[in-house]
N, C-alpha and C. Protein backbone atom coordinates (compact mmCIF):
# COMPACT_ATOMS: atom_id res chain seq x y z
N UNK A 1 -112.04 -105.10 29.42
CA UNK A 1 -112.61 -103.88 29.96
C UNK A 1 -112.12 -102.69 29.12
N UNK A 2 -113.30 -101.56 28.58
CA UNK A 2 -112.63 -100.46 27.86
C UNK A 2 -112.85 -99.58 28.89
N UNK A 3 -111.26 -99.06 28.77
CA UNK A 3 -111.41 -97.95 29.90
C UNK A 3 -110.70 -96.68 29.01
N UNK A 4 -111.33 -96.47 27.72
CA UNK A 4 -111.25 -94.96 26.85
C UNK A 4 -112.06 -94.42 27.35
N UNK A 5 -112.39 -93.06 27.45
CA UNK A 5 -113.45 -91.60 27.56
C UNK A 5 -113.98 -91.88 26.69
N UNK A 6 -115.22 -91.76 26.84
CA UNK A 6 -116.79 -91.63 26.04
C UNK A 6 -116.22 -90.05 25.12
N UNK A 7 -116.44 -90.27 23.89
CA UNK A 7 -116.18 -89.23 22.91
C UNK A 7 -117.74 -88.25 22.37
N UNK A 8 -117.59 -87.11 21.67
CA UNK A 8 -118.82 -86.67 21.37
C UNK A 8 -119.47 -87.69 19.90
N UNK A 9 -120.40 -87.87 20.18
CA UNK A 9 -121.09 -88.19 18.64
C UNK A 9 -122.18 -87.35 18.26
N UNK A 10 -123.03 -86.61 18.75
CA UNK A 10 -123.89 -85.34 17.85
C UNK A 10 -123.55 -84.07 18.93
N UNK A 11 -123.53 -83.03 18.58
CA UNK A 11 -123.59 -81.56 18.77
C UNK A 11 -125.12 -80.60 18.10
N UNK A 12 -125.14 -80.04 19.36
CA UNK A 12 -126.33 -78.99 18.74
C UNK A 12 -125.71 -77.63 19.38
N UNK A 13 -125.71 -76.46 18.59
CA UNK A 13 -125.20 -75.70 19.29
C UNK A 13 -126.61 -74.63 19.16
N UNK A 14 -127.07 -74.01 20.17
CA UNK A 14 -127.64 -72.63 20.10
C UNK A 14 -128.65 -72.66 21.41
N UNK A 15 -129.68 -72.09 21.30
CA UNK A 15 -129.95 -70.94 20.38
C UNK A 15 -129.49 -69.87 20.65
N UNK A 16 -129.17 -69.23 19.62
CA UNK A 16 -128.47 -67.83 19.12
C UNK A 16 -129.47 -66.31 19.72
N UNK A 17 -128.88 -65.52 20.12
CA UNK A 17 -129.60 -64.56 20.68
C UNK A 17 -129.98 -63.95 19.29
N UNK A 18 -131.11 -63.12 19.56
CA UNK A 18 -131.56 -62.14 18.35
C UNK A 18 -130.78 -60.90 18.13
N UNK A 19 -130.75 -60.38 17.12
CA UNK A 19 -129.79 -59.37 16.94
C UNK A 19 -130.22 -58.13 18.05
N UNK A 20 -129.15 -57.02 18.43
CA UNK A 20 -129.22 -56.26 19.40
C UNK A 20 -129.92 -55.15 18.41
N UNK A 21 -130.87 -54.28 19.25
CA UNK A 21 -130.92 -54.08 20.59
C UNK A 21 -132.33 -55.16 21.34
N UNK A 22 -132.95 -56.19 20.39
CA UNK A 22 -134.10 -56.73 20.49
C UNK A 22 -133.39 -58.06 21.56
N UNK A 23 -132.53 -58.66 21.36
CA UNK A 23 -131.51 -59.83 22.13
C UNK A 23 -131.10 -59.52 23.14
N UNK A 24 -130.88 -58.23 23.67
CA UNK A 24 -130.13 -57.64 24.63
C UNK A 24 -130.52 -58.82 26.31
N UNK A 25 -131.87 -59.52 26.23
CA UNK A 25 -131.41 -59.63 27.83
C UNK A 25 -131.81 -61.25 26.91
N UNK A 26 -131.42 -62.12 25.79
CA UNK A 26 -132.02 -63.55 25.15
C UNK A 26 -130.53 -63.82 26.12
N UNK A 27 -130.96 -65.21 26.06
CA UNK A 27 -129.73 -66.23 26.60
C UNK A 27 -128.37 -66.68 25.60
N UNK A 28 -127.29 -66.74 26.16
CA UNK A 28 -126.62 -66.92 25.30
C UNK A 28 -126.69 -68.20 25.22
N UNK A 29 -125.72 -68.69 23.52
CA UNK A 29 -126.18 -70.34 22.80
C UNK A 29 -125.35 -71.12 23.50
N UNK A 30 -125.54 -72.15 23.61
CA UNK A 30 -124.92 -72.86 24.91
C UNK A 30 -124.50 -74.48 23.51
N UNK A 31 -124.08 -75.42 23.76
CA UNK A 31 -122.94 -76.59 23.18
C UNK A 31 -123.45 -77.60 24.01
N UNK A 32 -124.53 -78.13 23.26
CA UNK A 32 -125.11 -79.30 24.07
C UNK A 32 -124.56 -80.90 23.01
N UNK A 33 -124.08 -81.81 24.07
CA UNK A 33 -123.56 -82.89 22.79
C UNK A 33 -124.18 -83.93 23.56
N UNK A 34 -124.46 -85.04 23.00
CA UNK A 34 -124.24 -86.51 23.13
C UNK A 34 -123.15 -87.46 23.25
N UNK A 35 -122.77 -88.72 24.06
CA UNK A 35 -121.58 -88.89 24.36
C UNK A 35 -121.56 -90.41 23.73
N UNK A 36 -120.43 -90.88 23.41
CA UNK A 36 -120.80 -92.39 23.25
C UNK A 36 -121.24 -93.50 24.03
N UNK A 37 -121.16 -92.70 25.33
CA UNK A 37 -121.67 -94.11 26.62
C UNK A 37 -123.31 -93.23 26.23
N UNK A 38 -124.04 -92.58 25.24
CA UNK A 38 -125.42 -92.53 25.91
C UNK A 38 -125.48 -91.05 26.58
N UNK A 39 -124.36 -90.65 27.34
CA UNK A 39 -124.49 -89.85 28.37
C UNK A 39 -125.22 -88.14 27.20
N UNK A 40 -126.18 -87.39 27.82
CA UNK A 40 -126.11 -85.62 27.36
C UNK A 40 -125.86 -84.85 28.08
N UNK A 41 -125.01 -83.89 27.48
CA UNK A 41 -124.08 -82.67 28.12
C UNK A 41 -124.31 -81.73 27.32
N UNK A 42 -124.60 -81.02 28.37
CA UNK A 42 -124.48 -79.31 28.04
C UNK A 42 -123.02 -79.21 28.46
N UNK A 43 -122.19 -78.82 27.48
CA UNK A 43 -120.71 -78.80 28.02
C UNK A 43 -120.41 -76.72 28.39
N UNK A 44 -121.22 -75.97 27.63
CA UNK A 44 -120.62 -74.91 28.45
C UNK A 44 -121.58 -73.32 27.56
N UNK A 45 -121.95 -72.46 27.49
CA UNK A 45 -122.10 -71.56 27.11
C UNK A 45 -121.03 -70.11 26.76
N UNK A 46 -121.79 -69.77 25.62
CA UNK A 46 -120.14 -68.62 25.16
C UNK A 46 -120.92 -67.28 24.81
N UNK A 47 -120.21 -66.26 24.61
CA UNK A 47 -120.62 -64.94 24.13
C UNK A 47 -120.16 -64.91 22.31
N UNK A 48 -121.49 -65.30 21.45
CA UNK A 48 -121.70 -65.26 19.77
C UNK A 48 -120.80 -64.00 19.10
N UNK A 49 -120.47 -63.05 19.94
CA UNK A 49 -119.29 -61.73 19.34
C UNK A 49 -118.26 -61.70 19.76
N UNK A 50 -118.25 -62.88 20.59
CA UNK A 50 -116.34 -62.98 21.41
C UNK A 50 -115.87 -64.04 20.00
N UNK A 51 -116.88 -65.16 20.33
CA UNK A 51 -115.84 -66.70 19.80
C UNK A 51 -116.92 -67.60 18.99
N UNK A 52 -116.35 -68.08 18.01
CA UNK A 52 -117.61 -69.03 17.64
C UNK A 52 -117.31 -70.42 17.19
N UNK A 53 -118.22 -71.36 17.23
CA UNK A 53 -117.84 -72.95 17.10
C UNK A 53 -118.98 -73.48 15.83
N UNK A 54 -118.38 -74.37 15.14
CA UNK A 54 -119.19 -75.56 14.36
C UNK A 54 -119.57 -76.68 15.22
N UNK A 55 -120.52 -76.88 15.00
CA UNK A 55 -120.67 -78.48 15.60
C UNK A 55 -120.21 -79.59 15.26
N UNK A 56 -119.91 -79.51 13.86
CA UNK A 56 -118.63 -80.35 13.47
C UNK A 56 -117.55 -80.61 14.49
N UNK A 57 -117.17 -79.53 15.08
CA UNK A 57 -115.48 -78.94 15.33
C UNK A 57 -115.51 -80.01 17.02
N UNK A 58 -116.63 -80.59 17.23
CA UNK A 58 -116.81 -81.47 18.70
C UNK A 58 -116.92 -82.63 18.31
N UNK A 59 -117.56 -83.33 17.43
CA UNK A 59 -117.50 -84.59 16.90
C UNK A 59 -116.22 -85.48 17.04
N UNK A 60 -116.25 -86.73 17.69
CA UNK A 60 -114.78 -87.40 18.51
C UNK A 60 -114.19 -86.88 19.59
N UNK A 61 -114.50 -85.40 19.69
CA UNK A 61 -113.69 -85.10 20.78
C UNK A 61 -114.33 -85.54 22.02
N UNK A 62 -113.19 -86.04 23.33
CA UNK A 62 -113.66 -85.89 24.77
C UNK A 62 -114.53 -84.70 25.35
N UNK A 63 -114.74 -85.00 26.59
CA UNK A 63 -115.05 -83.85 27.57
C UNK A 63 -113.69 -82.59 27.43
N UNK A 64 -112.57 -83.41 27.94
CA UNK A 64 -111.48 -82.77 28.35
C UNK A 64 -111.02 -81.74 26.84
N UNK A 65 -111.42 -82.47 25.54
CA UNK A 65 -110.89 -81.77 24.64
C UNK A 65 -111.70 -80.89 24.05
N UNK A 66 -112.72 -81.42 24.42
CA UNK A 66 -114.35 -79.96 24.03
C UNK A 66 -113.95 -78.87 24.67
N UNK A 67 -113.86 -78.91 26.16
CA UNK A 67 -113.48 -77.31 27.41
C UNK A 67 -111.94 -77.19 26.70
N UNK A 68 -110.94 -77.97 26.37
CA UNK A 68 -109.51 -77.22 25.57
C UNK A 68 -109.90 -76.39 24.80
N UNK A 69 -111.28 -77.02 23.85
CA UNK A 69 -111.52 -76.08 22.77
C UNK A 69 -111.71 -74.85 23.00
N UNK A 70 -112.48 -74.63 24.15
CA UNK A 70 -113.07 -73.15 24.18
C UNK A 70 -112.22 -72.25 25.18
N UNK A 71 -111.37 -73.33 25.88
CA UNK A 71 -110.37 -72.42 26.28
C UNK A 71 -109.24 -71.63 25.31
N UNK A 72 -108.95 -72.31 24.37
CA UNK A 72 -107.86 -71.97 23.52
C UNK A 72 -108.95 -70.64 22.70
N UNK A 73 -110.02 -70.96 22.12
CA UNK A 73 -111.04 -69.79 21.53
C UNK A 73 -110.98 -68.48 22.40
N UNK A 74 -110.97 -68.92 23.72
CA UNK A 74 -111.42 -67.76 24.91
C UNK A 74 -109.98 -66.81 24.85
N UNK A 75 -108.92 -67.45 25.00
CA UNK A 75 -107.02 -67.12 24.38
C UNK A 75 -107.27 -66.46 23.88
N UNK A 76 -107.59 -67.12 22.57
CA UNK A 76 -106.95 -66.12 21.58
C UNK A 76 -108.10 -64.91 21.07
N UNK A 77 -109.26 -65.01 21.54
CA UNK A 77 -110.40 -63.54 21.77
C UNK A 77 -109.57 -62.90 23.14
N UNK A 78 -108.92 -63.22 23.79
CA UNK A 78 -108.38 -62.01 24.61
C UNK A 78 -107.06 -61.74 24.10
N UNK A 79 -106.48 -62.63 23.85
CA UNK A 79 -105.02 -61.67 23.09
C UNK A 79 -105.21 -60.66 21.73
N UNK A 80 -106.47 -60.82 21.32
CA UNK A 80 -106.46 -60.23 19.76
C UNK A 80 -107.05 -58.51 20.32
């Protein structure tokens, strides 16, 4: 029996709002991945002038270590 966490294997990240003042009410780009059991997740949406991600930067990672990611991003855009 494998009892590891299903890891990411593709990432799409966006879509990207249009530049302001034309973007002002577009949706922000949201981190949609694929999992290795099969499973798709939208794992979370962010603000494109706070923090930003590669889709690379999710590839292998868990659930648990995708949301670390953007917590630690979300950190250190409020300490700076």
């Amino acid at each position: 029996m494998n009892t590891s966490e299903p890891t990411i294997l593709t990432c799409n990240i966006g879509p990207y709002p249009r530049p302001m003042p034309q973007g002002m009410m577009d949706l922000m780009p949201s981190v949609n991945v694929q999992m290795s059991n099969g499973d798709l997740t939208k794992l979370f949406e962010f603000y494109p002038d706070e923090i930003s991600f590669t889709e690379s930067e999710f590839i292998g990672l868990t659930l648990d270590e995708a949301h670390r990611l953007k917590y630690e991003r979300d950190l250190e855009y409020i300490k700076s």
